[in-house]
C-alpha atoms as a PDB file:
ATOM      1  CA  UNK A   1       5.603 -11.456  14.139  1.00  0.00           C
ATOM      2  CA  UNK A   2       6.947  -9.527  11.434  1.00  0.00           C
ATOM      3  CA  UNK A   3      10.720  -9.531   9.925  1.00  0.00           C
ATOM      4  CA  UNK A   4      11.245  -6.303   8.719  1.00  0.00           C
ATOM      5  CA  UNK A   5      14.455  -3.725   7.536  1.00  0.00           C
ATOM      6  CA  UNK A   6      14.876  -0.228   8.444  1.00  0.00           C
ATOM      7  CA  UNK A   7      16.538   1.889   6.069  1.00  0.00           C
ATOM      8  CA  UNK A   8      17.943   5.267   6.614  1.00  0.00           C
ATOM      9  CA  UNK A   9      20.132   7.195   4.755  1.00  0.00           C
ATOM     10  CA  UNK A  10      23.206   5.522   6.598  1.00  0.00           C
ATOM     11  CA  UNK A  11      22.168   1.938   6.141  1.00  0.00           C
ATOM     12  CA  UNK A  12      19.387  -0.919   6.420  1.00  0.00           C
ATOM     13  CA  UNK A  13      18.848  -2.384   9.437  1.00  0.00           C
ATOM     14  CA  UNK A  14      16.808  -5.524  10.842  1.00  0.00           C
ATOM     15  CA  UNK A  15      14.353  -4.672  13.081  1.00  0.00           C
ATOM     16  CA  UNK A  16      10.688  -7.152  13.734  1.00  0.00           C
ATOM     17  CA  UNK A  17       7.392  -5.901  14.517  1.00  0.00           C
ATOM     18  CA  UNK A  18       8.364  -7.274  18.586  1.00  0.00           C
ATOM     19  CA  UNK A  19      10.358  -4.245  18.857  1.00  0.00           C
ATOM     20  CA  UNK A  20       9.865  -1.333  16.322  1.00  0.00           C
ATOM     21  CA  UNK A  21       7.694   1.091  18.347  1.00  0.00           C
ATOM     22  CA  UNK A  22      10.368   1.493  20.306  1.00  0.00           C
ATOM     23  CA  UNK A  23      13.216   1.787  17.901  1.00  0.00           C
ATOM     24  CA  UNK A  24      11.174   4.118  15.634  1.00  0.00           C
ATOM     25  CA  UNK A  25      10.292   6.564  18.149  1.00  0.00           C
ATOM     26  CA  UNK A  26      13.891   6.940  19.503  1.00  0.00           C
ATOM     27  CA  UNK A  27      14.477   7.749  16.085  1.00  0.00           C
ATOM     28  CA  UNK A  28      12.537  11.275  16.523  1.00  0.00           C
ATOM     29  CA  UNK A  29      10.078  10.962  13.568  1.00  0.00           C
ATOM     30  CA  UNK A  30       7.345  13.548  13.106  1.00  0.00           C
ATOM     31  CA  UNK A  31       4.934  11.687  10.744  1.00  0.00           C
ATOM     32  CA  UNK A  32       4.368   8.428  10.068  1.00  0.00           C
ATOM     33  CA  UNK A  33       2.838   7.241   6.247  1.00  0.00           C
ATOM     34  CA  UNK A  34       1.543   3.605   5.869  1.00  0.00           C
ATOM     35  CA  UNK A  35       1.257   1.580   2.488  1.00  0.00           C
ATOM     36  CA  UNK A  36      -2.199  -0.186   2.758  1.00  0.00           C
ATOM     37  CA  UNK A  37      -2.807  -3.254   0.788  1.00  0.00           C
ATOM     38  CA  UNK A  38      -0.027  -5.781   2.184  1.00  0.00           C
ATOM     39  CA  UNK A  39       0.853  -3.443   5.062  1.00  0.00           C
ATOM     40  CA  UNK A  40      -1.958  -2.473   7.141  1.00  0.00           C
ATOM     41  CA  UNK A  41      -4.518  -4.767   5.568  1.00  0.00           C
ATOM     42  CA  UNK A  42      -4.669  -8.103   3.830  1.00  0.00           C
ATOM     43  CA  UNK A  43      -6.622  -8.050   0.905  1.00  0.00           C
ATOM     44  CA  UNK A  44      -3.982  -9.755  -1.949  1.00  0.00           C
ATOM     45  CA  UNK A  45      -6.890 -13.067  -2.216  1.00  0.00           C
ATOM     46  CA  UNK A  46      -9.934 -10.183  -2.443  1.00  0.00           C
ATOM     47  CA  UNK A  47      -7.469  -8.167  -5.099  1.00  0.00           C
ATOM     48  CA  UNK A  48      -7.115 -11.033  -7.098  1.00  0.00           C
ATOM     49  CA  UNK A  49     -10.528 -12.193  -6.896  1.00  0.00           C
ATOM     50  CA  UNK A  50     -11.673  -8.985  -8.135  1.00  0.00           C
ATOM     51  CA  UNK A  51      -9.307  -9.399 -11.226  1.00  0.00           C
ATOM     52  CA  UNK A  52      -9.455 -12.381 -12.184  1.00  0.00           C
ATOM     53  CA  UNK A  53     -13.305 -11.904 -12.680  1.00  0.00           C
ATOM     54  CA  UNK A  54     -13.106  -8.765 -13.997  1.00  0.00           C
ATOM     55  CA  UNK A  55     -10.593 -10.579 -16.890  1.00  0.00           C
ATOM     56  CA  UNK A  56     -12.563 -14.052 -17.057  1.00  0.00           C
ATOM     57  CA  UNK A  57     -15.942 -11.792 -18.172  1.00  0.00           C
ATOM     58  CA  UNK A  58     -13.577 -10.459 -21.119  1.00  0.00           C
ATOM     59  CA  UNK A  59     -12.707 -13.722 -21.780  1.00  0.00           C
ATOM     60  CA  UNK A  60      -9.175 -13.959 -20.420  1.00  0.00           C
ATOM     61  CA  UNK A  61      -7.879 -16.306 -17.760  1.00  0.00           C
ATOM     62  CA  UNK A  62      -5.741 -14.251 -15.460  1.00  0.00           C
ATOM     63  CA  UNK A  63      -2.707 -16.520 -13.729  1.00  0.00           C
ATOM     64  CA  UNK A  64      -2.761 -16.668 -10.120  1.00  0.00           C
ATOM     65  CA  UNK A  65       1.850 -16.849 -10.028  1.00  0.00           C
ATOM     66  CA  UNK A  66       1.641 -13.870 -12.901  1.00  0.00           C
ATOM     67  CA  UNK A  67      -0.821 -11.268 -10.569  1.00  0.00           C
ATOM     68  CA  UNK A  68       1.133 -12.468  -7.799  1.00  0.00           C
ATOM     69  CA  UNK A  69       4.503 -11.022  -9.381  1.00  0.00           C
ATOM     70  CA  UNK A  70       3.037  -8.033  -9.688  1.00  0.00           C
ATOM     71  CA  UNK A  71       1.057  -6.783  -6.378  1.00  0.00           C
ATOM     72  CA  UNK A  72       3.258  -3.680  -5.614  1.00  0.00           C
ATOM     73  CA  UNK A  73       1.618  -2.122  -9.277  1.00  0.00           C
ATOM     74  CA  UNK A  74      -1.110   0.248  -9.492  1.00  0.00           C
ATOM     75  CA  UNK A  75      -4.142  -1.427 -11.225  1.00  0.00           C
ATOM     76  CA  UNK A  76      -4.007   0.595 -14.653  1.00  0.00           C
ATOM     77  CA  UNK A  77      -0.442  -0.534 -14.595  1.00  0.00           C
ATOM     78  CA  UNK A  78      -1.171  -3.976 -13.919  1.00  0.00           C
ATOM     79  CA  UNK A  79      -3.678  -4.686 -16.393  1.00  0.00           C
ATOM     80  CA  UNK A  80      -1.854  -2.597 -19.160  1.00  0.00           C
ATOM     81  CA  UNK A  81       0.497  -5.776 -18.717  1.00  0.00           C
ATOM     82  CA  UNK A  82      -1.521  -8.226 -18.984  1.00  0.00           C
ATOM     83  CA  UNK A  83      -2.914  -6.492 -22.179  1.00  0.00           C
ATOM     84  CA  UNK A  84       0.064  -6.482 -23.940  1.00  0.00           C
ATOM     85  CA  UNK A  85       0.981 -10.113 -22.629  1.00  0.00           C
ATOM     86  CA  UNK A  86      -2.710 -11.569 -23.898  1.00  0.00           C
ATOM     87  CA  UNK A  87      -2.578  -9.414 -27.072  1.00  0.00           C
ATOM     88  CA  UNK A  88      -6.523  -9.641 -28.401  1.00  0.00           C
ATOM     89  CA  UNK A  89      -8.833  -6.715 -27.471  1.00  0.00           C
ATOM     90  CA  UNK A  90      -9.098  -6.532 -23.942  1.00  0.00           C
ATOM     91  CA  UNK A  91     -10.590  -3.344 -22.677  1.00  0.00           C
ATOM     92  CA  UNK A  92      -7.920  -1.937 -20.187  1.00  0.00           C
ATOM     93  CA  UNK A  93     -10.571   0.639 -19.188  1.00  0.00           C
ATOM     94  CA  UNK A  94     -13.549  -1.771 -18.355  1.00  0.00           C
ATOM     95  CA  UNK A  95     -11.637  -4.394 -16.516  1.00  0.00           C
ATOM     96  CA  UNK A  96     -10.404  -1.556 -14.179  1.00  0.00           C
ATOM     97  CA  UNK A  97     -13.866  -0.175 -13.276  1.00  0.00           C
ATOM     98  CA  UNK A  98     -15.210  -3.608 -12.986  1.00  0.00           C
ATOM     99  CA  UNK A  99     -12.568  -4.788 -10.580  1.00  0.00           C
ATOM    100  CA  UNK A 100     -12.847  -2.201  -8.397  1.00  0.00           C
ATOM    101  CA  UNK A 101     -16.987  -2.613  -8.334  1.00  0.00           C
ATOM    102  CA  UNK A 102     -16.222  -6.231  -7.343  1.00  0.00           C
ATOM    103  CA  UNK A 103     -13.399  -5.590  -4.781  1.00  0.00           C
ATOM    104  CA  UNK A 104     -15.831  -2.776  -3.129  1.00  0.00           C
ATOM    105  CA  UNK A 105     -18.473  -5.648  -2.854  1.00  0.00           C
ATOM    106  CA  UNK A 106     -16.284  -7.879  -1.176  1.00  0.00           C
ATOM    107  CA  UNK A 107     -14.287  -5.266   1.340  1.00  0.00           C
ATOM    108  CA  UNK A 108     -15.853  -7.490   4.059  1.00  0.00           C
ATOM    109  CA  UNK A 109     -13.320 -10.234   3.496  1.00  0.00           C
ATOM    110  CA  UNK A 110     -10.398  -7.788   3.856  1.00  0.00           C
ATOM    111  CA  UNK A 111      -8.367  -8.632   7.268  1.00  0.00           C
ATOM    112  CA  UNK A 112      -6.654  -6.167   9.358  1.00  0.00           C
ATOM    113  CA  UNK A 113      -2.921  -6.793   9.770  1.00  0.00           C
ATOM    114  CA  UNK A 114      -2.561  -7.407  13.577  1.00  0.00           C
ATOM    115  CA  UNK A 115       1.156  -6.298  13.888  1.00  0.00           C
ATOM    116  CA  UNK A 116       1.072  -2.509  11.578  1.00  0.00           C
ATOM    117  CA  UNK A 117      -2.754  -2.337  13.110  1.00  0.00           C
ATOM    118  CA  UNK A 118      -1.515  -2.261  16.886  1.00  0.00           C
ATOM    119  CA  UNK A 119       1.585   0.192  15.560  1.00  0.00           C
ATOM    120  CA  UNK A 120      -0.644   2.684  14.102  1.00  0.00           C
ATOM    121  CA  UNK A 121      -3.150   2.735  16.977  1.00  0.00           C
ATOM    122  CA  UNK A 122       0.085   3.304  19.553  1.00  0.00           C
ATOM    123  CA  UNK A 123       0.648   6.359  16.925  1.00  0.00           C
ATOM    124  CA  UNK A 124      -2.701   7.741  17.210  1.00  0.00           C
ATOM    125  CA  UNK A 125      -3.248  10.670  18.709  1.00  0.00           C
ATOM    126  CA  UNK A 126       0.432  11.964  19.157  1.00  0.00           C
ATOM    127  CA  UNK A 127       1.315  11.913  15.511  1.00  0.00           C
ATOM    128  CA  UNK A 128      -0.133  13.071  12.393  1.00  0.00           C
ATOM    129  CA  UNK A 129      -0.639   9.258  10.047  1.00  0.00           C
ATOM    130  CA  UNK A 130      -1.267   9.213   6.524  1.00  0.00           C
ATOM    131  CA  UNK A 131      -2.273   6.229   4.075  1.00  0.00           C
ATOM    132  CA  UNK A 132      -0.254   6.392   0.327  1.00  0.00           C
ATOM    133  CA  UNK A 133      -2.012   4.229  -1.810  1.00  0.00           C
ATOM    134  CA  UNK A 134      -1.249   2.951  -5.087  1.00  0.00           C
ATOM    135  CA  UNK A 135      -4.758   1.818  -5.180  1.00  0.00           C
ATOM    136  CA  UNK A 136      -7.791   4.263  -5.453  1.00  0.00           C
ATOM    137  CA  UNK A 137      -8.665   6.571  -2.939  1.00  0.00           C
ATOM    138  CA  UNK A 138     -12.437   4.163  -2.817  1.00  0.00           C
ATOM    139  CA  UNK A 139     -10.690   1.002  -2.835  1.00  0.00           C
ATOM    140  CA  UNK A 140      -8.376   1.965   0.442  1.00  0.00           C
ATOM    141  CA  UNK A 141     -11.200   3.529   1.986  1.00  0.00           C
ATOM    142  CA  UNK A 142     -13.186   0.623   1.654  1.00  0.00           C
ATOM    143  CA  UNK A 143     -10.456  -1.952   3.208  1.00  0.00           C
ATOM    144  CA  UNK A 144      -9.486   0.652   5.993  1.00  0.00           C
ATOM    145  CA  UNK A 145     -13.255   0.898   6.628  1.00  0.00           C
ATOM    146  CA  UNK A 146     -13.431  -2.970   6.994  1.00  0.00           C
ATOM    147  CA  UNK A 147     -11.028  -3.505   9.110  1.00  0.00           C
ATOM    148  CA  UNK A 148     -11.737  -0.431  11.880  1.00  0.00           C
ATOM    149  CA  UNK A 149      -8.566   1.193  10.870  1.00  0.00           C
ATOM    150  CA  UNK A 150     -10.005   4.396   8.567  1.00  0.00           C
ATOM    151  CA  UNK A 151     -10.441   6.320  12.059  1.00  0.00           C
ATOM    152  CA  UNK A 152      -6.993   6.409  13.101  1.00  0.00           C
ATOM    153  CA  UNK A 153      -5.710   7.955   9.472  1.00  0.00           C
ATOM    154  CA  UNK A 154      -5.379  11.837   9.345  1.00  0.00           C
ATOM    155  CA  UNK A 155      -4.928  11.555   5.034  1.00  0.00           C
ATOM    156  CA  UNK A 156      -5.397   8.528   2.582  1.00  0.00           C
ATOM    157  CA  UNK A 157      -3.225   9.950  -0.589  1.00  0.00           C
ATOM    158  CA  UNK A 158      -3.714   7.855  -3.860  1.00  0.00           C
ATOM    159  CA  UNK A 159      -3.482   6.867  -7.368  1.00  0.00           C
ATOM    160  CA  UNK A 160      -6.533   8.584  -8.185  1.00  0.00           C
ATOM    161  CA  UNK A 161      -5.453  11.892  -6.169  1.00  0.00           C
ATOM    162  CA  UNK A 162      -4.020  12.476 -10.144  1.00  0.00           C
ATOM    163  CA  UNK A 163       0.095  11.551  -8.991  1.00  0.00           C
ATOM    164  CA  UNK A 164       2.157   8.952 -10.785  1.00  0.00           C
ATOM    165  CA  UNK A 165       2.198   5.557  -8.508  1.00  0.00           C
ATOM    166  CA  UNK A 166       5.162   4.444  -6.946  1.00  0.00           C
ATOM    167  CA  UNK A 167       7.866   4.113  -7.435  1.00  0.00           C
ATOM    168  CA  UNK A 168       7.028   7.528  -8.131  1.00  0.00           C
ATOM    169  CA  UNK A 169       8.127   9.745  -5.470  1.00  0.00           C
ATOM    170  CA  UNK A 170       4.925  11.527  -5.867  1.00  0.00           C
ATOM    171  CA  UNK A 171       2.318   9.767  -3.146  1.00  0.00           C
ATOM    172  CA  UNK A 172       4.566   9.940  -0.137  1.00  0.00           C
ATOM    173  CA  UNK A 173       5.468  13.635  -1.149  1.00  0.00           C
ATOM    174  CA  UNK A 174       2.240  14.261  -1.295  1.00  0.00           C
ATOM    175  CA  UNK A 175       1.687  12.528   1.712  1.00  0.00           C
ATOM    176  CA  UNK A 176       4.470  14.563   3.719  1.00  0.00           C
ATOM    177  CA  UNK A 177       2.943  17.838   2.513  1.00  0.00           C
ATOM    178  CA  UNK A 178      -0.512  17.298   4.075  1.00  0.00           C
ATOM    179  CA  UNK A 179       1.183  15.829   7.263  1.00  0.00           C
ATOM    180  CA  UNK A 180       2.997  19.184   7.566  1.00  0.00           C
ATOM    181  CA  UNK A 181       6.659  16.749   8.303  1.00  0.00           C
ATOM    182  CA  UNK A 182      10.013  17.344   6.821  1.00  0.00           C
ATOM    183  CA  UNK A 183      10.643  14.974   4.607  1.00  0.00           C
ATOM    184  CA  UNK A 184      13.490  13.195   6.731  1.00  0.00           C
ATOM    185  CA  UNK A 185      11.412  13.278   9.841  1.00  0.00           C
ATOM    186  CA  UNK A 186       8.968  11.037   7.769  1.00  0.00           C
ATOM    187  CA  UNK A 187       8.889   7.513   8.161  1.00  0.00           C
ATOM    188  CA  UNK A 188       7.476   5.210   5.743  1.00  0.00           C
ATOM    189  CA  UNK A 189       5.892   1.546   6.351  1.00  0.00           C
ATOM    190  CA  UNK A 190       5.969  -0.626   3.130  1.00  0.00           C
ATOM    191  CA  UNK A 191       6.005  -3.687   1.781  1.00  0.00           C
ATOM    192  CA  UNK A 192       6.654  -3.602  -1.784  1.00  0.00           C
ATOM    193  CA  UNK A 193       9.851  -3.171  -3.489  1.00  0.00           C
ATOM    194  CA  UNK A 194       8.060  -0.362  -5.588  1.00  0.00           C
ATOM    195  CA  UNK A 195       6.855   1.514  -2.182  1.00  0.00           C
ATOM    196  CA  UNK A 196      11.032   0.931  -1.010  1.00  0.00           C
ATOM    197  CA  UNK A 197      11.850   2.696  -3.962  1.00  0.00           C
ATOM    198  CA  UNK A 198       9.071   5.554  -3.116  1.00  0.00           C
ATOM    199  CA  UNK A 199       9.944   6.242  -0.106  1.00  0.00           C
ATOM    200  CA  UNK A 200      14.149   5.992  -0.548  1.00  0.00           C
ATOM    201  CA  UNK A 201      13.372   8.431  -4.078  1.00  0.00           C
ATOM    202  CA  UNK A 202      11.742  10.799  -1.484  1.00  0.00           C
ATOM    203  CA  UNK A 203      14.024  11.114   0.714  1.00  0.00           C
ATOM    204  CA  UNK A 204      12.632   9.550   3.381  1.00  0.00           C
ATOM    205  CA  UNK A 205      13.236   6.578   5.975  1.00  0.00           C
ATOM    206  CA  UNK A 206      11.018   3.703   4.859  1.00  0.00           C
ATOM    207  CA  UNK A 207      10.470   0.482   7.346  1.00  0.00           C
ATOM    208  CA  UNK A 208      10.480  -2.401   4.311  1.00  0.00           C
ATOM    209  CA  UNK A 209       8.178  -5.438   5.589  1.00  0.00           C
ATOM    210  CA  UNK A 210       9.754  -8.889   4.363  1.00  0.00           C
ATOM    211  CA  UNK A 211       8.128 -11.932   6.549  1.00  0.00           C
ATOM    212  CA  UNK A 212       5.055 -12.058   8.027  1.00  0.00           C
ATOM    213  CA  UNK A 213       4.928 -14.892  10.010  1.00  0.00           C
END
């Protein structure tokens, strides 16, 4: 089961994955947009993985507790931290394209998310669902692809698509636009605080994911 909050304009309410299909669509939403990485799929060891190495072969050790701090960041983002936290000359540029070469070689590990899986294929078909990624467009195509999910999305919008990441306004917006959905008949699923911020920034309901049990 998942413990989640819904929050509206008005105020943040507890809702669990047991019982949101039903609460969401009484709400009247139009268009539904879905985080990936933490949300639909779980990929955080494969992520990691793919970092790590793609620091180690630099030279670098790359802390398991420090990446895990940071998951909600887009991967430029992330590593631009850890280059100006390991000081040196560590190639920002060549750890990103190597990571994503390894995560794209290990997609297979990636797990669907059984709870946001069933929701989005109880969407399908009635509503228009989009993916807003801070990843890259490859990278969420690969794990969406893994896990049987890629069929049931109408639009994956991401990092690479040329928009700041969250908590940038800019991917959900984006998002919205292609879905053809006011922005307050929009409904967000996230789980990172950055994603919250996203969503709230763009003036849209967001569902914010807090326990997976």
């Amino acid at each position: 089961m998942i413990n989640a909050q819904l929050h509206t304009k008005d105020a943040a309410t507890a809702i669990t994955s047991e019982t949101w299909r039903d609460d969401i669509l009484q709400r009247g939403y139009q268009a539904f947009i879905f985080d990936c990485d933490g949300t639909l799929v779980e990929s955080v060891d494969v992520h990691f993985t793919s970092f790590r190495t793609a620091a180690k072969e630099q030279g670098y050790e790359l802390n398991r507790d420090w990446y895990f701090a940071r998951t909600g960041l887009d991967r430029i983002s992330l590593f631009q931290e850890y280059a100006k936290m390991s000081g040196g000359t560590f190639d920002i540029g060549a750890a990103v394209d190597r990571s994503i070469s390894i995560f794209s070689e290990n997609s297979d590990r990636v797990l669907p998310i059984p709870e946001t899986a069933k929701l989005i294929e109880h969407l399908y078909g009635s509503y228009p669902l989009a993916v807003g990624t801070n990843a890259e467009k490859t990278v969420a195509e690969a794990s969406l692809r893994a896990t049987g999910l890629l069929k049931f999305i109408d639009h994956i919008v991401a990092v690479t698509d040329g928009l700041v990441p969250k908590p940038s306004p800019d991917i959900f917006l984006r998002a919205s636009e292609l879905l053809g959905a006011p922005h307050a008949q929009t409904l967000v699923i996230e789980d990172s605080k950055q994603g919250v911020a996203a969503a709230i920034q763009a003036g849209m309901d967001v569902i914010e994911i807090t326990l997976v049990a």
